[in-house]
PDB file of N, CA and C in Angstrom:
ATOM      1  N   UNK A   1     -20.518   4.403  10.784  1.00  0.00           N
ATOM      2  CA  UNK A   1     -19.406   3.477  10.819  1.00  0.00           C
ATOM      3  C   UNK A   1     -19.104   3.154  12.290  1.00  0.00           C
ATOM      4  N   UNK A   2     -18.765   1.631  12.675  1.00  0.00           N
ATOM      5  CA  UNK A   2     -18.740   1.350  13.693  1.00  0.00           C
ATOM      6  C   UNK A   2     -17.403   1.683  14.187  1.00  0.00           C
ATOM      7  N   UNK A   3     -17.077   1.724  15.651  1.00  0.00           N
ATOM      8  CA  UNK A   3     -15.639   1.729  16.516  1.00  0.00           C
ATOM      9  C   UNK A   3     -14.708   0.916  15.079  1.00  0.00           C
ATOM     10  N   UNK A   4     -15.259  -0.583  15.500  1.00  0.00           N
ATOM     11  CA  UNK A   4     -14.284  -1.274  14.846  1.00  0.00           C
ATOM     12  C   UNK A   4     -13.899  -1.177  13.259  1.00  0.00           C
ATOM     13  N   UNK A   5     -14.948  -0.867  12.876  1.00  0.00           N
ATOM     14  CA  UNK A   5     -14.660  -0.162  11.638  1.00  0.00           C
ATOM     15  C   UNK A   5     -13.738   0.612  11.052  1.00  0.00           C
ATOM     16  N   UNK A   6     -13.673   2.019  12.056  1.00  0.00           N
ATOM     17  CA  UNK A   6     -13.083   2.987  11.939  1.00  0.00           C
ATOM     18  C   UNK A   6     -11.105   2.694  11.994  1.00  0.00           C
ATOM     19  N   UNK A   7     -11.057   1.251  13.371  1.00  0.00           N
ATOM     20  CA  UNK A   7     -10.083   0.995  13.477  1.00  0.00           C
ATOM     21  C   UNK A   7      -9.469   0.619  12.414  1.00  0.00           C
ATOM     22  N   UNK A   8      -9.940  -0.508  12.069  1.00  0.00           N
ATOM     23  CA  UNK A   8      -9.738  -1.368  10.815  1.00  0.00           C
ATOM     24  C   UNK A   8      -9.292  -0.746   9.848  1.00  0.00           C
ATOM     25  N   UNK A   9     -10.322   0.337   9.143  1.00  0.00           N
ATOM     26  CA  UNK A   9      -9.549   1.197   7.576  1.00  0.00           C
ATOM     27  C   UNK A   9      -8.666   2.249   8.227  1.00  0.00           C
ATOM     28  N   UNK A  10      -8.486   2.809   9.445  1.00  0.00           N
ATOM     29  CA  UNK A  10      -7.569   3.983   9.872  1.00  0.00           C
ATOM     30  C   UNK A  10      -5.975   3.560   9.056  1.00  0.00           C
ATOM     31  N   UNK A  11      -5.490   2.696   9.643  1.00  0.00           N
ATOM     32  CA  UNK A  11      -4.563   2.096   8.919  1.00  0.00           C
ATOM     33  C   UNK A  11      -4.073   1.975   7.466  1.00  0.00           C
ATOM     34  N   UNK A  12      -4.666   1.388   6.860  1.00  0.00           N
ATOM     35  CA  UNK A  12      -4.805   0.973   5.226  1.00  0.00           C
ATOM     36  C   UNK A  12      -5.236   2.276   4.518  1.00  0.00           C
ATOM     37  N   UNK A  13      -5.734   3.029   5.262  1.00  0.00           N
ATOM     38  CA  UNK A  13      -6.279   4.599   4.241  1.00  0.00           C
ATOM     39  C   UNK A  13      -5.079   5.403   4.123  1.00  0.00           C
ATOM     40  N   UNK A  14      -4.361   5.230   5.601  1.00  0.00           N
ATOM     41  CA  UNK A  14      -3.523   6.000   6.210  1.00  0.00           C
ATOM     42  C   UNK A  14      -1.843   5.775   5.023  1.00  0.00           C
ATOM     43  N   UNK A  15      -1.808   4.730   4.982  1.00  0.00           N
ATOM     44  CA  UNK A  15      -0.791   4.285   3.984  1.00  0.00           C
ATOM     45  C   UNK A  15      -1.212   4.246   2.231  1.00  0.00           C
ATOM     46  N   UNK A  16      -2.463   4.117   2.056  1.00  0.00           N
ATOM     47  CA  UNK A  16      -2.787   4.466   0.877  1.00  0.00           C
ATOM     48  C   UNK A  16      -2.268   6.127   0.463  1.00  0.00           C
ATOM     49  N   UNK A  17      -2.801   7.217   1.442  1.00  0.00           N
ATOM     50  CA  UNK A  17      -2.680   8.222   1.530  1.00  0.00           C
ATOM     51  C   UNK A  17      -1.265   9.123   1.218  1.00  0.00           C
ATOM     52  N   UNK A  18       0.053   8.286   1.959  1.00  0.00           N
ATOM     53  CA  UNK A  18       1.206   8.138   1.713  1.00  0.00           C
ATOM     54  C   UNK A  18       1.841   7.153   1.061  1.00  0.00           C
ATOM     55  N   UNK A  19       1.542   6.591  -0.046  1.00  0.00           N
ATOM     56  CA  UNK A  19       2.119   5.608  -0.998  1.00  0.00           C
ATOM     57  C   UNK A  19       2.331   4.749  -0.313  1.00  0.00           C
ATOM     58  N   UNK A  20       2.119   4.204   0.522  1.00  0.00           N
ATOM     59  CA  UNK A  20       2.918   3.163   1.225  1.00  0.00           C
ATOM     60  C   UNK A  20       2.250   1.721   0.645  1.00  0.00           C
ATOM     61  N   UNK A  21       0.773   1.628   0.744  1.00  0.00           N
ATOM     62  CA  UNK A  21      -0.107   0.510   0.635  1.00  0.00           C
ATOM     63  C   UNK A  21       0.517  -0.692   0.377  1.00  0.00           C
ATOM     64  N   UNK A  22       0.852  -1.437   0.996  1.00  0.00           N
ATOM     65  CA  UNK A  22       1.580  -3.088   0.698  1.00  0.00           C
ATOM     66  C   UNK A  22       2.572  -3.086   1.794  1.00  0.00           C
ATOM     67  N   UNK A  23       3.147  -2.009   2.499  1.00  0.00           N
ATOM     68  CA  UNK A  23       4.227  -2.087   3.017  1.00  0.00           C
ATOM     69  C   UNK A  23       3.928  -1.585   4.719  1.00  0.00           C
ATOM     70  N   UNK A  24       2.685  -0.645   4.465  1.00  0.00           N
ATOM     71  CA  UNK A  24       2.278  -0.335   5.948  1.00  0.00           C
ATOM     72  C   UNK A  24       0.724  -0.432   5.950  1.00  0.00           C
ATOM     73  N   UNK A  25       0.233  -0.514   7.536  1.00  0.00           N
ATOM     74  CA  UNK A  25      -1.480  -0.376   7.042  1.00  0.00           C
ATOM     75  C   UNK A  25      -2.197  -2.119   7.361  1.00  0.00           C
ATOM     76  N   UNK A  26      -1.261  -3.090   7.247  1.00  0.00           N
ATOM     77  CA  UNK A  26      -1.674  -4.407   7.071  1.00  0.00           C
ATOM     78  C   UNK A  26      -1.064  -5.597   7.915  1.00  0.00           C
ATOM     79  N   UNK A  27      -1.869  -6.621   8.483  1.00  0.00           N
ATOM     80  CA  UNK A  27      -0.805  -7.773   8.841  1.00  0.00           C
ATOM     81  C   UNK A  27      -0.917  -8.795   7.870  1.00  0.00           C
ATOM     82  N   UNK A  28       0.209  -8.626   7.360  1.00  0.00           N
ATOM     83  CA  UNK A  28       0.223  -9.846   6.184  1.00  0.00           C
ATOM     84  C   UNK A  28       1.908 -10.018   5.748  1.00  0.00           C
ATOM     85  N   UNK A  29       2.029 -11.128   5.457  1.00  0.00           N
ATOM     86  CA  UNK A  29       3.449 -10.802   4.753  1.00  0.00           C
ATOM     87  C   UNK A  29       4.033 -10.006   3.790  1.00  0.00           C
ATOM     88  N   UNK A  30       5.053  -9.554   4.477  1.00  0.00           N
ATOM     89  CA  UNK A  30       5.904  -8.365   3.398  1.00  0.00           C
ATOM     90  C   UNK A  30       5.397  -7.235   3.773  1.00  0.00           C
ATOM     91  N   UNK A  31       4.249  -7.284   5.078  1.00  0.00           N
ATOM     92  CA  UNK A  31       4.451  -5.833   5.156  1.00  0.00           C
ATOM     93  C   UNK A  31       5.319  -5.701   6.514  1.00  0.00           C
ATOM     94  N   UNK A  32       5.406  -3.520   7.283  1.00  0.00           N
ATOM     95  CA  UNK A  32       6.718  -4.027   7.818  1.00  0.00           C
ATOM     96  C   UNK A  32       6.361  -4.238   9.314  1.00  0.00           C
ATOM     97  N   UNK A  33       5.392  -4.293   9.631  1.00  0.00           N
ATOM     98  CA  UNK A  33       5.125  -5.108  10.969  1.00  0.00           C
ATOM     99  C   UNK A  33       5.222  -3.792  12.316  1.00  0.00           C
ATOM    100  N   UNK A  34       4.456  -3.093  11.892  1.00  0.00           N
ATOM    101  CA  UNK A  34       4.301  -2.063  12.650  1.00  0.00           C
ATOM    102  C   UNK A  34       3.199  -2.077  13.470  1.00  0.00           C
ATOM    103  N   UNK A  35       3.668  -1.831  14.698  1.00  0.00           N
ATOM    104  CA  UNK A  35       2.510  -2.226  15.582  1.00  0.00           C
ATOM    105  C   UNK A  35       1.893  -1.447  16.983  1.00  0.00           C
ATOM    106  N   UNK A  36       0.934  -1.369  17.709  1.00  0.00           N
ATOM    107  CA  UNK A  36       1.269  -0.541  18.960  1.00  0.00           C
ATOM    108  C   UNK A  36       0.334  -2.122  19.878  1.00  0.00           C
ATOM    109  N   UNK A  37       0.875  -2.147  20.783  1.00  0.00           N
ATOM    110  CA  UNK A  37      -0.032  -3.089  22.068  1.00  0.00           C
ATOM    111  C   UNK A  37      -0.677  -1.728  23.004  1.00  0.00           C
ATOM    112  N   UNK A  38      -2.213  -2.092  23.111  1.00  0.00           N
ATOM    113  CA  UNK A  38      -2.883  -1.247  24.152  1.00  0.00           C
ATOM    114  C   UNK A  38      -3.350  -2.013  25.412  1.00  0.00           C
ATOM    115  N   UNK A  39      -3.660  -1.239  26.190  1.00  0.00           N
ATOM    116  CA  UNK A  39      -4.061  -1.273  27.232  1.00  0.00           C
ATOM    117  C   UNK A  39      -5.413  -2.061  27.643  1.00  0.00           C
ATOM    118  N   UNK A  40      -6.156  -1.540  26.874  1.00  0.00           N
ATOM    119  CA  UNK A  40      -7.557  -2.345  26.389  1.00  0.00           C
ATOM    120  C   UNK A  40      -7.884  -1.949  25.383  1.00  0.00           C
ATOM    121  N   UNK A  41      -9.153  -2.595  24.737  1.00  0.00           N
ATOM    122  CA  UNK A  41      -9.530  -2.790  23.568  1.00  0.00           C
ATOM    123  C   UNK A  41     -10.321  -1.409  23.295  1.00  0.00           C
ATOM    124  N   UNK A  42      -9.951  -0.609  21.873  1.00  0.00           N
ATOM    125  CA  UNK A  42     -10.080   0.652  21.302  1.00  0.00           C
ATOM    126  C   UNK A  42     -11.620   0.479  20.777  1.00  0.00           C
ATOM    127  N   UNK A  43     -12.369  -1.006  20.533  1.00  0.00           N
ATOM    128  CA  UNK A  43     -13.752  -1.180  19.950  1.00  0.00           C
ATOM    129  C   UNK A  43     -14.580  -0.973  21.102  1.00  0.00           C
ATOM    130  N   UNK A  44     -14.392  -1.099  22.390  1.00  0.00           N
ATOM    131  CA  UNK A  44     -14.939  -0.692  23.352  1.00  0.00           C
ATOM    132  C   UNK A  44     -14.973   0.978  23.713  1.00  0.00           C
ATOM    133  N   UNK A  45     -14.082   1.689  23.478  1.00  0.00           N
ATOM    134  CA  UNK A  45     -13.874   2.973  23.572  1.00  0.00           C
ATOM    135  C   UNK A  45     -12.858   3.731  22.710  1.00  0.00           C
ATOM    136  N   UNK A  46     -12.879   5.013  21.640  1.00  0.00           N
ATOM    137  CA  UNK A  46     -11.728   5.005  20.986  1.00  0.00           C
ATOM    138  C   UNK A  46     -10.939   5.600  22.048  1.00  0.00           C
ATOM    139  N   UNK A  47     -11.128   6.105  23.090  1.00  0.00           N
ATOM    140  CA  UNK A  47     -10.028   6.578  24.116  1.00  0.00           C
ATOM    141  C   UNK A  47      -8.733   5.984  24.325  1.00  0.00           C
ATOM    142  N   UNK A  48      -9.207   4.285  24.219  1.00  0.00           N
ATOM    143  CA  UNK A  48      -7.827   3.359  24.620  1.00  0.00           C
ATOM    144  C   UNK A  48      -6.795   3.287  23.874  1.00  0.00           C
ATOM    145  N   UNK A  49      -7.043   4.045  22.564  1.00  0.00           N
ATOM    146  CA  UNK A  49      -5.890   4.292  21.877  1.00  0.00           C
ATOM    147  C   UNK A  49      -4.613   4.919  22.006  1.00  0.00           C
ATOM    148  N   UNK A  50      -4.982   5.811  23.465  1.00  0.00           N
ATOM    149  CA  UNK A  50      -4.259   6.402  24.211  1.00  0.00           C
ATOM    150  C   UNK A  50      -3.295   5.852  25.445  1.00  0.00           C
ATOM    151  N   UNK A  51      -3.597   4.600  25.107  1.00  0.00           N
ATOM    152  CA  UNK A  51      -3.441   3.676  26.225  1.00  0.00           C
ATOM    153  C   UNK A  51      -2.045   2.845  25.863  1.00  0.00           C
ATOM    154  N   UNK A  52      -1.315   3.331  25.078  1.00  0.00           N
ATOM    155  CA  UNK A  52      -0.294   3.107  24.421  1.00  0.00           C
ATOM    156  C   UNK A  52       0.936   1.757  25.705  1.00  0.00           C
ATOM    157  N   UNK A  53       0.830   0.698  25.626  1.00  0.00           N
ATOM    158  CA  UNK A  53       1.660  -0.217  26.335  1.00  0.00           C
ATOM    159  C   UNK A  53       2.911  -0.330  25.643  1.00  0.00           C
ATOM    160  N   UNK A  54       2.881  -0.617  24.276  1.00  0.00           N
ATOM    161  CA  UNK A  54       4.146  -0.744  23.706  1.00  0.00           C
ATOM    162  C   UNK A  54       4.054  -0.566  22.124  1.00  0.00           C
ATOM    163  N   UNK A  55       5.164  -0.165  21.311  1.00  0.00           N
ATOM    164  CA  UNK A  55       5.246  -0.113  20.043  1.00  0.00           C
ATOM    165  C   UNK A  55       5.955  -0.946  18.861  1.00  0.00           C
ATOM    166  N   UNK A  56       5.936  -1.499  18.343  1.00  0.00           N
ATOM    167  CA  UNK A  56       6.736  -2.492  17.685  1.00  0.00           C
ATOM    168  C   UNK A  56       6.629  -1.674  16.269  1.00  0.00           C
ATOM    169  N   UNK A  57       8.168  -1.295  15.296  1.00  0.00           N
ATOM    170  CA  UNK A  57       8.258  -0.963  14.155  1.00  0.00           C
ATOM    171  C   UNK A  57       9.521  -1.964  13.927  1.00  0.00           C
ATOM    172  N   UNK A  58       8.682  -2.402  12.610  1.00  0.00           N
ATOM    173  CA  UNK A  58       9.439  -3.253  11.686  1.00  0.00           C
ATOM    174  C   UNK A  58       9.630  -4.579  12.421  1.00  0.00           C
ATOM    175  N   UNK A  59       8.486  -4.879  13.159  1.00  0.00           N
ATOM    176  CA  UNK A  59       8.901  -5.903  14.270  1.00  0.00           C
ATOM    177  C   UNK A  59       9.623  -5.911  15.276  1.00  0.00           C
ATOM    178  N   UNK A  60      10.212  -5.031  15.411  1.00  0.00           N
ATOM    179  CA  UNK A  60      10.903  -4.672  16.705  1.00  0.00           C
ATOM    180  C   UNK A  60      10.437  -3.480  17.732  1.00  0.00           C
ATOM    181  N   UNK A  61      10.216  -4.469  18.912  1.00  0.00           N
ATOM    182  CA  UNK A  61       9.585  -3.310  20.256  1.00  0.00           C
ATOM    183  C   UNK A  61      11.029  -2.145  20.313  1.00  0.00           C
ATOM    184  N   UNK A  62       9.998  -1.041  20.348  1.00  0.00           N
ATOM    185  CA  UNK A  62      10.520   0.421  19.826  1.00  0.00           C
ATOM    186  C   UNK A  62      10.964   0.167  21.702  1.00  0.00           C
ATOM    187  N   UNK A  63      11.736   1.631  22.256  1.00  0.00           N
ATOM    188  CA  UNK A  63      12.361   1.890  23.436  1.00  0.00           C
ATOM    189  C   UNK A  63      11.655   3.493  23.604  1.00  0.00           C
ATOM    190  N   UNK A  64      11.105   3.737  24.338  1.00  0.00           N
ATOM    191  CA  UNK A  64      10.981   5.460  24.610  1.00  0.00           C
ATOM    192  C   UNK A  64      12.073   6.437  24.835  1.00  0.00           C
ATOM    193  N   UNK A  65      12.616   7.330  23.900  1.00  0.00           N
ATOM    194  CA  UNK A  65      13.735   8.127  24.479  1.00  0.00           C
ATOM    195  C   UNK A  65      13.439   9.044  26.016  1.00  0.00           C
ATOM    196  N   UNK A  66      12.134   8.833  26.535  1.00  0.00           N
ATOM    197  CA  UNK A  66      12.106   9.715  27.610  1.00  0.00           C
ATOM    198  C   UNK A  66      10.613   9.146  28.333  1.00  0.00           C
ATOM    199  N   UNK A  67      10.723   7.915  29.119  1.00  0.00           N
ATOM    200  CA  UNK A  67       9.876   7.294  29.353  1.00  0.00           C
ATOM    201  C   UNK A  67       9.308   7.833  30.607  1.00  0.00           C
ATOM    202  N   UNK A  68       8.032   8.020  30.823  1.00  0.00           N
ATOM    203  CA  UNK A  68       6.971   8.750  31.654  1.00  0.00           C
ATOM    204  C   UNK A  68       8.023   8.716  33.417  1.00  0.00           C
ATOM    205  N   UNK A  69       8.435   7.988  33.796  1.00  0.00           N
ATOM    206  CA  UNK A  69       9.121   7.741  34.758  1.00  0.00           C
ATOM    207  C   UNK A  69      10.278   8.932  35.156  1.00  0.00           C
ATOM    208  N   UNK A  70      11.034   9.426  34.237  1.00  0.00           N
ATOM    209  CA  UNK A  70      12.077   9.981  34.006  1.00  0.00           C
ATOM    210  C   UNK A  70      11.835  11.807  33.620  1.00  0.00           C
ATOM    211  N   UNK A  71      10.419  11.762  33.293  1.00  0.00           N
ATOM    212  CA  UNK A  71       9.509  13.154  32.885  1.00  0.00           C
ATOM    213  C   UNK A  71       9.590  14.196  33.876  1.00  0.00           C
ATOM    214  N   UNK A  72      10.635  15.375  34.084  1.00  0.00           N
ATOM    215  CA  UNK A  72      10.631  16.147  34.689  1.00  0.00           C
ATOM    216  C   UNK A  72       9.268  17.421  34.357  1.00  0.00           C
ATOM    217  N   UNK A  73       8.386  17.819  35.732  1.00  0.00           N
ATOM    218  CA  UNK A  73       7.414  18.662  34.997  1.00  0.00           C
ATOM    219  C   UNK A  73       7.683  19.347  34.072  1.00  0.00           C
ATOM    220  N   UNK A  74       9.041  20.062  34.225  1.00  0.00           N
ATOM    221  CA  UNK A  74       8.867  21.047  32.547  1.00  0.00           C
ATOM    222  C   UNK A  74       9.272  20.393  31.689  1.00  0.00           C
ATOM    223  N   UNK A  75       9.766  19.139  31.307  1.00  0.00           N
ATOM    224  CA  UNK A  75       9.351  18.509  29.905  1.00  0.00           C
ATOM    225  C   UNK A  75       8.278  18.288  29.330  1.00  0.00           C
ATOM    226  N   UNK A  76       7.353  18.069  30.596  1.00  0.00           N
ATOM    227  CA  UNK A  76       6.100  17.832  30.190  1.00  0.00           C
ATOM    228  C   UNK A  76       5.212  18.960  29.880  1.00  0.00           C
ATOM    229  N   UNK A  77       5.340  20.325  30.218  1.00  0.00           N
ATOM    230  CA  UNK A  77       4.778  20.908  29.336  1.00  0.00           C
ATOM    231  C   UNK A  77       4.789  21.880  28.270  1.00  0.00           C
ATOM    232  N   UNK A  78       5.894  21.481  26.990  1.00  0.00           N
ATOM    233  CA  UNK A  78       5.932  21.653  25.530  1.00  0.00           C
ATOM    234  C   UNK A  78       4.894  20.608  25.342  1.00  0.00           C
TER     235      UNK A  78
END
């Protein structure tokens, strides 16, 4: 199975898995528009998934309660 492959059903399995199917997993109408923006493209490497720029749930860009900026070392390591 290819990169893009893997991307593609991660989603839709992922909500099948938890009842969700119709509501998460998909861009289509009626579902709830959950989203992440990366950095670069995850079919080139799955690393960039890590590359997290921004999150959108339910259509709305999420806020970080404790954004990398603000990360005192010992928060960071729990």
């Amino acid at each position: 199975m290819s990169h893009r492959d893997v991307l593609r059903s991660a989603p839709s399995e992922a909500a099948d898995v938890v009842g969700r199917t119709g509501h998460k997993g998909a861009r289509r109408p009626g579902s709830d528009a959950d989203l992440l923006a990366l950095g670069s493209s995850p079919t080139d490497a799955v690393s960039a998934v890590t590359d997290i720029r921004a999150v959108y749930r339910t259509g709305h860009r999420a806020r970080r309660a404790n954004p990398p900026s603000h990360r005192t070392r010992e928060s960071t390591r729990n």
